[in-house]
Protein backbone atom coordinates (compact mmCIF):
# COMPACT_ATOMS: atom_id res chain seq x y z
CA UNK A 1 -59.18 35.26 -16.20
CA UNK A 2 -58.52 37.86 -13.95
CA UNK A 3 -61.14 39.94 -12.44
CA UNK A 4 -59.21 42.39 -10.46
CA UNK A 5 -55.72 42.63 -10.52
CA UNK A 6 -53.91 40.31 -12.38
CA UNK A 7 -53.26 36.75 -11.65
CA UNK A 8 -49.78 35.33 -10.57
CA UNK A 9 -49.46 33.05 -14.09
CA UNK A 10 -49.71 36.31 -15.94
CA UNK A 11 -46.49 37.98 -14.42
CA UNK A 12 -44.76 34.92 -14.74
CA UNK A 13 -45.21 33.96 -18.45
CA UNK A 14 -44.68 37.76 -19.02
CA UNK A 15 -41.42 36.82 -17.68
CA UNK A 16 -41.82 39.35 -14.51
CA UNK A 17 -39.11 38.28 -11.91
CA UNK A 18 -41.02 37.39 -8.84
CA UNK A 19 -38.49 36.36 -6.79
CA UNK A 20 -35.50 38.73 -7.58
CA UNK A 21 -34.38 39.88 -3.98
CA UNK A 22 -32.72 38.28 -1.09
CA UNK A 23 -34.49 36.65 2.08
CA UNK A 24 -32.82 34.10 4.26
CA UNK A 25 -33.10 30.79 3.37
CA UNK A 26 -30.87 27.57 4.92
CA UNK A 27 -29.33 26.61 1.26
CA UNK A 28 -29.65 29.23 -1.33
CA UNK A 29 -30.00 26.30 -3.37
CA UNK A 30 -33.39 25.49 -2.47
CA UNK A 31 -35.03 28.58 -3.14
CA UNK A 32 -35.77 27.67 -6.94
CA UNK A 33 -37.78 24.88 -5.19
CA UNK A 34 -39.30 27.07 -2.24
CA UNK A 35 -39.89 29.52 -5.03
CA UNK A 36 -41.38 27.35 -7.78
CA UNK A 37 -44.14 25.73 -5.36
CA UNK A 38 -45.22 28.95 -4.32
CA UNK A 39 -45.77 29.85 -7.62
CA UNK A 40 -47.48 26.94 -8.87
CA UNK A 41 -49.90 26.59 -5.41
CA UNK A 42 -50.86 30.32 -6.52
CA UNK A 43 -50.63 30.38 -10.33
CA UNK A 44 -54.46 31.18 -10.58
CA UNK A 45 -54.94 33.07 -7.99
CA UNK A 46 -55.11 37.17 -8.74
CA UNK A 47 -52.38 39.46 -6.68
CA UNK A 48 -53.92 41.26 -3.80
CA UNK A 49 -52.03 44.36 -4.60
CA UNK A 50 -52.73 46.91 -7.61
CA UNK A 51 -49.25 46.71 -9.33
CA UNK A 52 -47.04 44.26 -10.01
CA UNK A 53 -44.34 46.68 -7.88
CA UNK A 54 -46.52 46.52 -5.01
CA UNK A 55 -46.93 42.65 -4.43
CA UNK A 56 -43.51 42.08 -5.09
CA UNK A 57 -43.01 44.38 -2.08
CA UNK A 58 -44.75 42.67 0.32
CA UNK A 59 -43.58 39.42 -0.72
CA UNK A 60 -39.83 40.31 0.28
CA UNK A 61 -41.47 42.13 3.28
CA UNK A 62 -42.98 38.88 4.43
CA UNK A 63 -40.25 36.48 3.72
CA UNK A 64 -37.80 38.46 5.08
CA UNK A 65 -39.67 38.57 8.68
CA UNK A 66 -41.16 34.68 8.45
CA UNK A 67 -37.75 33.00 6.87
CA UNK A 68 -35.78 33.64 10.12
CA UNK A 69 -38.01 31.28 11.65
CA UNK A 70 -38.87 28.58 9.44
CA UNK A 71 -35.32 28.26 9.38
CA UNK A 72 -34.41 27.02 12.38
CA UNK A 73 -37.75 24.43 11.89
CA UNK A 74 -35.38 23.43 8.69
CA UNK A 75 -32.95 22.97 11.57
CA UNK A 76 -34.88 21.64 14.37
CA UNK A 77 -35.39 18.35 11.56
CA UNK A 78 -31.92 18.27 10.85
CA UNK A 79 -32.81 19.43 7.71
CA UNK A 80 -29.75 21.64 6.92
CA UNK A 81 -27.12 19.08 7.47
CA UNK A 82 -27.93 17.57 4.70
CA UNK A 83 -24.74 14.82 4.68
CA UNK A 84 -26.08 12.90 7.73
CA UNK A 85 -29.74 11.49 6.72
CA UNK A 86 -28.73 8.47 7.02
CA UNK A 87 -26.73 8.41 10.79
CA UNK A 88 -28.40 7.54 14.09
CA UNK A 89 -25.37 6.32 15.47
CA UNK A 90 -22.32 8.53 16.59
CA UNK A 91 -20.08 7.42 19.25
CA UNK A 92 -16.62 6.88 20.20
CA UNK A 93 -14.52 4.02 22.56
CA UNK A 94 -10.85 4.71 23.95
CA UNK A 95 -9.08 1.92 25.10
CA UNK A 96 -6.22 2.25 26.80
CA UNK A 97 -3.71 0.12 28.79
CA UNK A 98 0.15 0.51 30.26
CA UNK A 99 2.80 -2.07 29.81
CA UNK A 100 5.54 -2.38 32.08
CA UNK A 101 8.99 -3.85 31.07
CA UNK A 102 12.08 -4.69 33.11
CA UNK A 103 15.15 -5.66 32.42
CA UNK A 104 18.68 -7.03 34.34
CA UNK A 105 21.82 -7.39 32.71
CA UNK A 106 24.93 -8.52 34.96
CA UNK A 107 28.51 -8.64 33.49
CA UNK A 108 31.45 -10.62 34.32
CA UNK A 109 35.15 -10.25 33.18
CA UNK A 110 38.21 -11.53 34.09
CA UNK A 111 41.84 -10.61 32.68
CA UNK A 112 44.75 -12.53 33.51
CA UNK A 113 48.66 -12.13 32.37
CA UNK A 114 51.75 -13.56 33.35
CA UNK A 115 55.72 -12.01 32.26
CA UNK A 116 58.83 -14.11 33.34
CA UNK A 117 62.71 -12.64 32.35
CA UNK A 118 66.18 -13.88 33.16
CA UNK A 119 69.33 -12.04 32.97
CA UNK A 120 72.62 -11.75 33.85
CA UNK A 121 74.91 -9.07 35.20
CA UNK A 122 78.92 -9.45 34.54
CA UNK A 123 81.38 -6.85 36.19
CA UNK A 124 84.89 -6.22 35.40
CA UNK A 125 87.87 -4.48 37.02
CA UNK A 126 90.60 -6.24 36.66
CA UNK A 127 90.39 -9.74 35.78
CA UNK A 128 90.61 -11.86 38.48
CA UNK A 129 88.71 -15.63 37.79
CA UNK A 130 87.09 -17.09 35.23
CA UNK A 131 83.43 -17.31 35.60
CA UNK A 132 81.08 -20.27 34.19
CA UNK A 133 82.70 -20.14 31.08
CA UNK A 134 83.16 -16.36 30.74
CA UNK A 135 86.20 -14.58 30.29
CA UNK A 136 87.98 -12.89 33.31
CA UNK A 137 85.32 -11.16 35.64
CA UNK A 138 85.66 -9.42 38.76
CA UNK A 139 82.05 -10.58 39.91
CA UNK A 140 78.84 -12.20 38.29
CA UNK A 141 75.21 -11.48 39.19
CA UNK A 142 72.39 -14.03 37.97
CA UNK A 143 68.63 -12.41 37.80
CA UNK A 144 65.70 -14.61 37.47
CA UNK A 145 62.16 -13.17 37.67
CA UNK A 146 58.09 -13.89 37.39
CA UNK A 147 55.34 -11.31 37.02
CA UNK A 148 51.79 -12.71 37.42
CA UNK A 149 48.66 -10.10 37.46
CA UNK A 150 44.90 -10.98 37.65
CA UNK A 151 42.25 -8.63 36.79
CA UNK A 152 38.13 -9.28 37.48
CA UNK A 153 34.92 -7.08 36.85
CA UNK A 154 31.55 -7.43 37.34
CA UNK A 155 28.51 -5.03 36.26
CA UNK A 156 25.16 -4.90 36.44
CA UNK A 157 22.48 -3.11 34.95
CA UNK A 158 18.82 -2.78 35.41
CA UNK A 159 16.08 -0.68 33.58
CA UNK A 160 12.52 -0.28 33.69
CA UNK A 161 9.86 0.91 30.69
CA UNK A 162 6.37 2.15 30.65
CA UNK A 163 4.26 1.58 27.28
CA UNK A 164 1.44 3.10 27.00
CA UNK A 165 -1.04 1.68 24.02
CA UNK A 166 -4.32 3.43 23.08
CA UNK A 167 -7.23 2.04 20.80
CA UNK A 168 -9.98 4.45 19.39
CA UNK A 169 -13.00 2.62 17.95
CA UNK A 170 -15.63 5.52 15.85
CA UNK A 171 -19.10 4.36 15.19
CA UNK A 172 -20.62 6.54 12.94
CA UNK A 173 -23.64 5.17 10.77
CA UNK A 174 -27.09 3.72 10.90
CA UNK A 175 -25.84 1.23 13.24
CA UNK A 176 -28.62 -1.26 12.25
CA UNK A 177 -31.41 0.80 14.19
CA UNK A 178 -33.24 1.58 11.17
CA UNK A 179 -33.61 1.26 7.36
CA UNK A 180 -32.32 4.45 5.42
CA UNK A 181 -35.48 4.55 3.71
CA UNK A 182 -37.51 4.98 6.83
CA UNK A 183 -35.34 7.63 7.47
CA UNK A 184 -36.22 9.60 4.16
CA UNK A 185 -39.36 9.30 4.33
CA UNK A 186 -39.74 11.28 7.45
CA UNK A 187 -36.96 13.48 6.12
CA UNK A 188 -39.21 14.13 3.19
CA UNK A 189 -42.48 14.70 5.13
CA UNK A 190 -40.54 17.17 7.38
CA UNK A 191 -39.17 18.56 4.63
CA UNK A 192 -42.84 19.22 2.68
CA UNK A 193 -44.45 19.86 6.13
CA UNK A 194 -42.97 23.18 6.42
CA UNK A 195 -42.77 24.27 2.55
CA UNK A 196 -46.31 24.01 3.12
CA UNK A 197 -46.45 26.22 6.35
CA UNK A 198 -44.35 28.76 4.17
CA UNK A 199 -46.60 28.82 1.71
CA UNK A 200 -49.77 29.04 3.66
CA UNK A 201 -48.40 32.20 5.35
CA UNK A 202 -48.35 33.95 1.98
CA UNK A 203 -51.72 33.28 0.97
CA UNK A 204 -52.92 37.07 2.28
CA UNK A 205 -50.98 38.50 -0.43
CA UNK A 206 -53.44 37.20 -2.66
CA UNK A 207 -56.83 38.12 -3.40
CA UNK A 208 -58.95 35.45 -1.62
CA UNK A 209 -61.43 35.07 -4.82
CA UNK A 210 -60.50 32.10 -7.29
């Protein structure tokens, strides 16, 4: 029963919007939490302002200048990364190493051919003698001939090759340090440690009579 002003549970189940303005928060999706503790740690207790208008005022007012800070204690706890709870563990190996390759090739060839002709050469004026069972021939000529050829190569080649091969290893996890439910635990307190601290800074809005 109010004796006053008006308590908070009145304006709420009159369905008065409390908390319809902006004020910095880390996830906009934990004000209906913020906001719905605050209402139930003061649901009995009478506004400390005349009007409705005039405590809703002062609430923005005082979010709006204590948010700023409470948010980087949200940070501070590692509170508004919310996707790494569970990681005390973060690290990151290279490994690198350099292989050197050589090589020698040596070639060898070797070409070889060989032409032999024969011939003969028969001239005629007048004729004068019989020649080796030719007709009439004023002189004979007999041409016998060889041709050898020989050809050789050799080559050699050499060539040299760097490799370089690099391993990354990424750690990333609990790493065995601790059990994830140690970890939210303390998350948790943290967490409701400084809801509270928020809320305890708005209890001069309120009349202190209960």
């Amino acid at each position: 029963m109010s004796k006053y002003t008006t308590q908070l549970r009145n304006l709420v189940e009159s369905g008065y919007k409390v908390f319809d303005f902006d004020y910095p928060l880390f996830n906009e999706a934990y004000k209906p939490i913020l906001e719905q503790k605050i209402i139930d740690t003061y649901y009995f207790r009478e506004i400390g302002f005349e009007t409705a208008a005039q405590f809703k005022h002062f609430l923005k007012l005082k979010l709006n200048n204590i948010m700023p800070y409470y948010n980087q204690l949200y940070d501070s706890e590692g509170l508004i990364t919310r996707d790494d709870y569970f990681i005390n563990q973060n690290s990151t190996e290279t490994h690198t190493r350099t292989v050197d390759t050589t090589s020698n090739e040596t070639s060898h060839s070797e070409s070889v051919s060989g032409e032999t002709s024969n011939g003969k050469s028969v001239f005629s004026d007048t004729p004068q003698a019989r020649l080796q069972g030719l007709d009439y021939a004023t002189n004979l000529t007999e041409n016998d001939g060889t041709a050898d050829s020989t050809a050789t190569g050799d080559g050699e080649v050499n060539g040299t090759a760097n490799i370089t091969e690099s391993l990354t290893i990424a750690l990333t996890g609990g790493g065995g340090l601790r059990y994830n439910a140690d970890i939210l635990m303390e998350w948790r307190k943290s967490f409701l440690n400084i809801d509270l601290q928020i809320i305890e800074e708005l209890n001069d809005l309120f009349m202190n009579i209960y």
